[in-house]
C-alpha atoms as a PDB file:
ATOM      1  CA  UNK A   1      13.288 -11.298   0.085  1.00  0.00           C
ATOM      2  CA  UNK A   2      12.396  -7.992  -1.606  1.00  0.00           C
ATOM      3  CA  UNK A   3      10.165  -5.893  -0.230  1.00  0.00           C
ATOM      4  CA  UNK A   4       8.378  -2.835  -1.619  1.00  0.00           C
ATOM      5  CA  UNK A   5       6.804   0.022   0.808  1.00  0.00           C
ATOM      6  CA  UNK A   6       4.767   1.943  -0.777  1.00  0.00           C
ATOM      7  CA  UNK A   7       3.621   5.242   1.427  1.00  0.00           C
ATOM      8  CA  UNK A   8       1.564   8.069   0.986  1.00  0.00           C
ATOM      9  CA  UNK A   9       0.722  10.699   3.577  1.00  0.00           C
ATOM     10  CA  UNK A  10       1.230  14.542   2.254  1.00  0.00           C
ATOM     11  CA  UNK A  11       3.289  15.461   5.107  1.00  0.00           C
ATOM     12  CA  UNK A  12       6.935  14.023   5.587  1.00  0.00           C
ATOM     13  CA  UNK A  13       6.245  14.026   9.251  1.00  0.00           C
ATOM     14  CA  UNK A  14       3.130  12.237   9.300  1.00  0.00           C
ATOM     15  CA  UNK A  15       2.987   8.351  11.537  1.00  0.00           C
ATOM     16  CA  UNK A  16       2.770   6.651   7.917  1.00  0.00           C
ATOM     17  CA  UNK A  17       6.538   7.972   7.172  1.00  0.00           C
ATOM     18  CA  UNK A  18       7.279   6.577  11.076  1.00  0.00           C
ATOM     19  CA  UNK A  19       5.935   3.254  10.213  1.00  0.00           C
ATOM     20  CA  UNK A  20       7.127   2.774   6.357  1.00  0.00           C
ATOM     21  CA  UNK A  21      10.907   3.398   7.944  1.00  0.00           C
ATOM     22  CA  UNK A  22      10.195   1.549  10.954  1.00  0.00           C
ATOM     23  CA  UNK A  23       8.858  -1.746   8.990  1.00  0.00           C
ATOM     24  CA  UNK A  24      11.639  -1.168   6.595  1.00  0.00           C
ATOM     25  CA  UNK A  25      14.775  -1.029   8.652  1.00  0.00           C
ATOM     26  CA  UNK A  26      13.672  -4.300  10.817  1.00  0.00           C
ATOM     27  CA  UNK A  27      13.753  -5.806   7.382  1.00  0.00           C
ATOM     28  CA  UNK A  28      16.813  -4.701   6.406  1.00  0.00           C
ATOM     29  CA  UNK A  29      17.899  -5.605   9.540  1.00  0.00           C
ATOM     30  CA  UNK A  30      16.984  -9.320   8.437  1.00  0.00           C
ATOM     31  CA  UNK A  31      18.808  -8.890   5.331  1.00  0.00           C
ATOM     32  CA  UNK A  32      16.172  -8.218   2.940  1.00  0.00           C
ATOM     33  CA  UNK A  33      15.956  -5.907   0.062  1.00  0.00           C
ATOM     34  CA  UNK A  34      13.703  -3.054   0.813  1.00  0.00           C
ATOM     35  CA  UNK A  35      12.757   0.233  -1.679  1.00  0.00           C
ATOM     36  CA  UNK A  36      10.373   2.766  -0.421  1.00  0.00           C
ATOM     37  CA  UNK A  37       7.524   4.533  -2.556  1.00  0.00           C
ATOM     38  CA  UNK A  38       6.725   7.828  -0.973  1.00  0.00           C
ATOM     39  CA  UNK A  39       4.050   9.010  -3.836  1.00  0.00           C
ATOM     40  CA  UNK A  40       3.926  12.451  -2.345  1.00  0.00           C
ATOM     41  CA  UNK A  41       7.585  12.773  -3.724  1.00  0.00           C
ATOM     42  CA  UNK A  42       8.612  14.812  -6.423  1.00  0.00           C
ATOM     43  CA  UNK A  43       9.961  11.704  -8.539  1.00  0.00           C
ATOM     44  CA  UNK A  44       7.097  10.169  -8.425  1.00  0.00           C
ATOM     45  CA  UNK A  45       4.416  12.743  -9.583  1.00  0.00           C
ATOM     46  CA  UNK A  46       2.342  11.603 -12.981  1.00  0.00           C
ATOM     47  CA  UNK A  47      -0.294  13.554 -14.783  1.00  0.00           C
ATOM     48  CA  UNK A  48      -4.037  11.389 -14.015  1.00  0.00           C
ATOM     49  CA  UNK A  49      -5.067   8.795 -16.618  1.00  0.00           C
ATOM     50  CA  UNK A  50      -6.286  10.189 -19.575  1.00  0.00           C
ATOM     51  CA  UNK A  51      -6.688   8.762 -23.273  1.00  0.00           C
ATOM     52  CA  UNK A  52      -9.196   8.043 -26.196  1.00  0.00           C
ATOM     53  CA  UNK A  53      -7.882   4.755 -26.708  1.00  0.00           C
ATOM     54  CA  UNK A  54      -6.625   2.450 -23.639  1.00  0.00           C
ATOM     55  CA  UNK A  55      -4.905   0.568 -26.381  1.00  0.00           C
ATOM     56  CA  UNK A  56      -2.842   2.978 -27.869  1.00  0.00           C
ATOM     57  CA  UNK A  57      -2.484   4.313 -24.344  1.00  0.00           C
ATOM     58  CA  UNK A  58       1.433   5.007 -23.679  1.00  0.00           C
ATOM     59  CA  UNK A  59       2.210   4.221 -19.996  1.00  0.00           C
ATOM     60  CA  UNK A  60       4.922   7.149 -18.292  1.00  0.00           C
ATOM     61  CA  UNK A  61       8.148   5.828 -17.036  1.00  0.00           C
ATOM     62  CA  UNK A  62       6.875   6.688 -13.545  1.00  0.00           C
ATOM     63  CA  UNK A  63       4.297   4.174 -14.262  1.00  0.00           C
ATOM     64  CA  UNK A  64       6.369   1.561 -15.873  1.00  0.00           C
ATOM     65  CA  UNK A  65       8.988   1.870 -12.930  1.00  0.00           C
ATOM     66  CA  UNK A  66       5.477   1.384 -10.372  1.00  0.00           C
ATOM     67  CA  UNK A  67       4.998  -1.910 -12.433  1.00  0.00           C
ATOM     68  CA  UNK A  68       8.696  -2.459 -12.312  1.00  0.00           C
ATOM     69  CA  UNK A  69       8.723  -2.191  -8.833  1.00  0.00           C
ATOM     70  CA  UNK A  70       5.480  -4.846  -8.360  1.00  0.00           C
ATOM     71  CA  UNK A  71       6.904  -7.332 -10.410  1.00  0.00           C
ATOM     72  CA  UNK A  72      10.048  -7.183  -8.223  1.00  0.00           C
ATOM     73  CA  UNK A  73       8.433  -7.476  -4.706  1.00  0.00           C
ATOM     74  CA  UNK A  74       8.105 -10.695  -3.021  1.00  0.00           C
ATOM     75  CA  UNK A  75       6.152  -8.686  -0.586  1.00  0.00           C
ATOM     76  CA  UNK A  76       4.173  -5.403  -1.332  1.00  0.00           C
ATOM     77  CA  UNK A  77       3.461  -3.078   1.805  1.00  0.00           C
ATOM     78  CA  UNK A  78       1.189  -0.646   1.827  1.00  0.00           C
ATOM     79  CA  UNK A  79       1.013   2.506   4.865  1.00  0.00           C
ATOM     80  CA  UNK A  80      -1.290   5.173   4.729  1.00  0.00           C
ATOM     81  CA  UNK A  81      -3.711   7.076   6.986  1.00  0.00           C
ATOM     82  CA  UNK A  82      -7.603   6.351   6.613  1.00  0.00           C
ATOM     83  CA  UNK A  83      -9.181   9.184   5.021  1.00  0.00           C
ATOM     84  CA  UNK A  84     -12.894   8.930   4.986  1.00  0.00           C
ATOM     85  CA  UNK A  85     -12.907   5.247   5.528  1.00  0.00           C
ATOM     86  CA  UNK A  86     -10.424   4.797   2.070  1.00  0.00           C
ATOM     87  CA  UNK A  87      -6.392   5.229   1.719  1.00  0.00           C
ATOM     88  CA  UNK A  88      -5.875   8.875   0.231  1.00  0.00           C
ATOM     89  CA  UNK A  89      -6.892   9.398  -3.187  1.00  0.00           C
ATOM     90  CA  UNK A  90      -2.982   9.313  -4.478  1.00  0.00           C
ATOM     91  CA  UNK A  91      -2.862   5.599  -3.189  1.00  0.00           C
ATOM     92  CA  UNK A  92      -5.856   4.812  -5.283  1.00  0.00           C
ATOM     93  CA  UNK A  93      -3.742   6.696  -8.155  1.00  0.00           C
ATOM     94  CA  UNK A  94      -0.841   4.682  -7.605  1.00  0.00           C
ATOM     95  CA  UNK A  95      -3.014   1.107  -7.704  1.00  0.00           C
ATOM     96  CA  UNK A  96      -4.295   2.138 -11.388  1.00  0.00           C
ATOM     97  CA  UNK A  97      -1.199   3.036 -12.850  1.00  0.00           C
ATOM     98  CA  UNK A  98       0.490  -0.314 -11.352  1.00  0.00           C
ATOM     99  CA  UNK A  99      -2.100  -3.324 -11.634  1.00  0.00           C
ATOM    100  CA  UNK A 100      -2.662  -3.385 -15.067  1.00  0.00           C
ATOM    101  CA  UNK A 101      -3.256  -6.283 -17.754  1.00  0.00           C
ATOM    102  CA  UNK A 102      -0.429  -8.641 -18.517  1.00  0.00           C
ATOM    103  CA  UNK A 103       1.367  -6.953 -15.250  1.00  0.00           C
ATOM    104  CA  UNK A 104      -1.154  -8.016 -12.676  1.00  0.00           C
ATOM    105  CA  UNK A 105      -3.516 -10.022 -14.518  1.00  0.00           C
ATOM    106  CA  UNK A 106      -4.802 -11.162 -17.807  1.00  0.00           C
ATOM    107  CA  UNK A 107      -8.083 -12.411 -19.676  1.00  0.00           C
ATOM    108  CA  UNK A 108      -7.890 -15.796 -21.072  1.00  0.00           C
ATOM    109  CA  UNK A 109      -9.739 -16.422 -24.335  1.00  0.00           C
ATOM    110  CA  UNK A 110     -12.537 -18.354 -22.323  1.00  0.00           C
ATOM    111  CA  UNK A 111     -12.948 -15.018 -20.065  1.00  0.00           C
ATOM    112  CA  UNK A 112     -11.326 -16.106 -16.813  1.00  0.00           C
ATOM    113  CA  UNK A 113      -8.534 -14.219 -15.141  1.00  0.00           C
ATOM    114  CA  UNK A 114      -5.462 -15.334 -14.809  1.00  0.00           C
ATOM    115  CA  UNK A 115      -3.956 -13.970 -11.663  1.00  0.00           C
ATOM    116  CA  UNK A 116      -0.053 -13.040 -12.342  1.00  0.00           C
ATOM    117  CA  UNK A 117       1.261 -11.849  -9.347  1.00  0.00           C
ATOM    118  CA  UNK A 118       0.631 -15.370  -7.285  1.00  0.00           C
ATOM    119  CA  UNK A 119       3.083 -16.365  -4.567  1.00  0.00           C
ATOM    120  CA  UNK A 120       3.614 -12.643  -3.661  1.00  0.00           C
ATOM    121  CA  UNK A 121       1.954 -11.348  -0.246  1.00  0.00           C
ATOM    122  CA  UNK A 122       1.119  -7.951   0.952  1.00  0.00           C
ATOM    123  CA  UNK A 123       0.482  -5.897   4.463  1.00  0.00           C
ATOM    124  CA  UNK A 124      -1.744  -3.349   5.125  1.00  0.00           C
ATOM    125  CA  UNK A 125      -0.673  -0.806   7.735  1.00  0.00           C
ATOM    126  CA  UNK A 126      -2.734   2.046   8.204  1.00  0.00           C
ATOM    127  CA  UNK A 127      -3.710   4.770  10.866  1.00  0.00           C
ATOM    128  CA  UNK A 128      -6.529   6.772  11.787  1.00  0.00           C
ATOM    129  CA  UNK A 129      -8.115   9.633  14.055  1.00  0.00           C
ATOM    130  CA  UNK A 130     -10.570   7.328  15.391  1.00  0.00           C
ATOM    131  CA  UNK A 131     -10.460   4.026  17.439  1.00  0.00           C
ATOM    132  CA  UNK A 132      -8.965   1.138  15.050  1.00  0.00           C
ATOM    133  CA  UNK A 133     -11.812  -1.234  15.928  1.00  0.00           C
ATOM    134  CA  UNK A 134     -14.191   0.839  14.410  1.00  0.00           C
ATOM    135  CA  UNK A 135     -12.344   0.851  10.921  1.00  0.00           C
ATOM    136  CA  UNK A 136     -11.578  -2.945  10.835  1.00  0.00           C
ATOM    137  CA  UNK A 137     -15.754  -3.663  11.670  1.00  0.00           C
ATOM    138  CA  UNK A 138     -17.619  -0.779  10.233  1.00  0.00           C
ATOM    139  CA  UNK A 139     -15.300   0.313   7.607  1.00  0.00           C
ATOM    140  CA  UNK A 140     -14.862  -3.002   5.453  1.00  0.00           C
ATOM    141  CA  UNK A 141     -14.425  -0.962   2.176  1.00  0.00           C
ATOM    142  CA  UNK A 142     -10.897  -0.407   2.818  1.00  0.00           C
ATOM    143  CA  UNK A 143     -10.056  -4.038   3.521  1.00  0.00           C
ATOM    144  CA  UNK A 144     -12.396  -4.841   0.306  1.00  0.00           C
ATOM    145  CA  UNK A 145     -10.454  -2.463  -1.488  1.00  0.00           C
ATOM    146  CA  UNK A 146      -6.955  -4.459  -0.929  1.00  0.00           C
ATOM    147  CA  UNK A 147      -7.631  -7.783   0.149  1.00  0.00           C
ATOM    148  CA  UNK A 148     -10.436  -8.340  -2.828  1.00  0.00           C
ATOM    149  CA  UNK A 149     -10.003  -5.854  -5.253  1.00  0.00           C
ATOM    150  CA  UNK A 150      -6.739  -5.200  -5.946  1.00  0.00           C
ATOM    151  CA  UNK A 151      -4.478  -7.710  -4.609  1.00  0.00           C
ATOM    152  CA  UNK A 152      -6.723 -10.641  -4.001  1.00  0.00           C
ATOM    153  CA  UNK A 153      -8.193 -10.332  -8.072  1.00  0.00           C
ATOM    154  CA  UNK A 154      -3.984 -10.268  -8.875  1.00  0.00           C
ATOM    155  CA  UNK A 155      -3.411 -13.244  -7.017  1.00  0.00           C
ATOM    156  CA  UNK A 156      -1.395 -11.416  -4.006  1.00  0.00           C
ATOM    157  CA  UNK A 157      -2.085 -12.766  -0.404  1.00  0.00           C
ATOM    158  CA  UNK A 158      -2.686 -10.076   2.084  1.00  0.00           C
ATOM    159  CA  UNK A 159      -1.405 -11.729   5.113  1.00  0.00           C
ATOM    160  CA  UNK A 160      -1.608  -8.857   7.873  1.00  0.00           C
ATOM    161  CA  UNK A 161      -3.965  -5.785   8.508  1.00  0.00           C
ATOM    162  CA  UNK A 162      -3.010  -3.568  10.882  1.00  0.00           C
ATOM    163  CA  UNK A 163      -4.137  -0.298  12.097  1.00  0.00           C
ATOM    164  CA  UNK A 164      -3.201   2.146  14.844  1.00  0.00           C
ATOM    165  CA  UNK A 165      -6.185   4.397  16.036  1.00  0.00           C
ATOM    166  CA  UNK A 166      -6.988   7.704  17.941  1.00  0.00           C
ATOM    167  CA  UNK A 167      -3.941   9.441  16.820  1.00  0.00           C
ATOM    168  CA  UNK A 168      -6.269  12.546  17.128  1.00  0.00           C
ATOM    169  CA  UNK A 169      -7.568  11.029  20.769  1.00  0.00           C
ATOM    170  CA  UNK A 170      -4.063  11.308  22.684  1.00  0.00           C
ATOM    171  CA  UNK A 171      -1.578  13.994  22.778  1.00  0.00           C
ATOM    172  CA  UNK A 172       2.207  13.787  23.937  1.00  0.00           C
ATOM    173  CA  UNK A 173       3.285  10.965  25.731  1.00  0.00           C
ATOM    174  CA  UNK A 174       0.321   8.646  25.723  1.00  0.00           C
ATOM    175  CA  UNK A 175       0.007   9.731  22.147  1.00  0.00           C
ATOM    176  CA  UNK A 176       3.936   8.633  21.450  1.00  0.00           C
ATOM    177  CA  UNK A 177       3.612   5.526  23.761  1.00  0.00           C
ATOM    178  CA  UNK A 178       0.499   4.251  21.521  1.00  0.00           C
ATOM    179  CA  UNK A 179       2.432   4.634  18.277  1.00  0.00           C
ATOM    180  CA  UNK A 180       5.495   2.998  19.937  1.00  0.00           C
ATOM    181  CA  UNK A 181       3.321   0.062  20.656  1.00  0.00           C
ATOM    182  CA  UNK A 182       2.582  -0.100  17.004  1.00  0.00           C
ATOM    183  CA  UNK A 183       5.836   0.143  15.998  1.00  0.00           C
ATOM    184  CA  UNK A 184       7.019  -2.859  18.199  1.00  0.00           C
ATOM    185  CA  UNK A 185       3.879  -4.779  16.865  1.00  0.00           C
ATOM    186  CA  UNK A 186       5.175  -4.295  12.936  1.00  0.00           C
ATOM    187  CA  UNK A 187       8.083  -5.151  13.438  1.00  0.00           C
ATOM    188  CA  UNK A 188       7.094  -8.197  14.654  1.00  0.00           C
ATOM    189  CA  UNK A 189       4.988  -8.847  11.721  1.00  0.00           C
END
């Protein structure tokens, strides 16, 4: 199976880089194909969208490779820390330049979409200052975000949510024994 990872935390230490290489080597471990998007690295830096005319728009090759890299995946994974009840505005980024018409979807002549990405799935693993609970009840806009918006409308099923909470709550050892917990559970997944 291949399987994209697609990151984005500013700092190369941050959990989400710990759980992207986590998730990835217990699939390699099964023999899958794995690449890794960290879209706080230099290779991956594009200029926002911009353009008079979306039609005569001319997509970067950073962009083409993000579409590239969707059309590949069997399974799209997505890890990033909950800023303000969202993934970071980069992630956002990275969804507009990739799920575009005739990549991700299309308008038939009699209006409907047609989804194009059907048959591929996609996780959700996230983490946040606050307890987890509160973030899968209160904070719905990031699972409306994913599961409806973006990959649901692009006929991707999301088939696991996961997020690990109070990172800013513990410190040293219960802190590290909390995220190895996590760990353990993703790879699992």
């Amino acid at each position: 199976m291949n399987i994209l990872i697609v990151t984005a935390h500013p700092s190369p230490l941050g959990d989400t880089h710990t759980i992207a290489k986590t998730y990835a080597d217990a699939m390699l471990a099964k023999n899958n194909s794995v690449q890794i998007i960290d879209l706080y690295a230099d290779e991956y830096k594009v200029e926002p969208l911009k353009f008079t005319n979306i039609r005569e728009f001319v997509p970067s090759k950073v962009q083409l490779k993000f579409q590239e890299q969707i059309t590949w995946a069997n399974e799209i994974v997505v890890v990033h820390p909950i800023w303000w009840g969202v993934p970071p505005s980069i992630m956002k980024s990275w969804a507009e330049l990739t799920f575009w018409p005739r990549v991700a979807y299309r308008y038939l002549p009699t209006g409907k979409v047609e989804k194009m990405l059907v048959g591929k799935t996609a996780k959700i693993f996230a983490t946040c200052g606050g307890p987890s609970w509160y973030y899968y009840f209160i904070f719905m806009p990031l699972r409306s975000f994913w599961e409806i918006c973006l990959f649901g409308f692009s006929g991707i099923d999301v088939t696991d949510v996961k997020i690990c909470g109070n990172l800013d709550k513990w410190k040293d050892e219960k802190r590290a024994n909390h995220l190895q917990n996590f760990l353990k559970k993703i790879k699992n997944s």
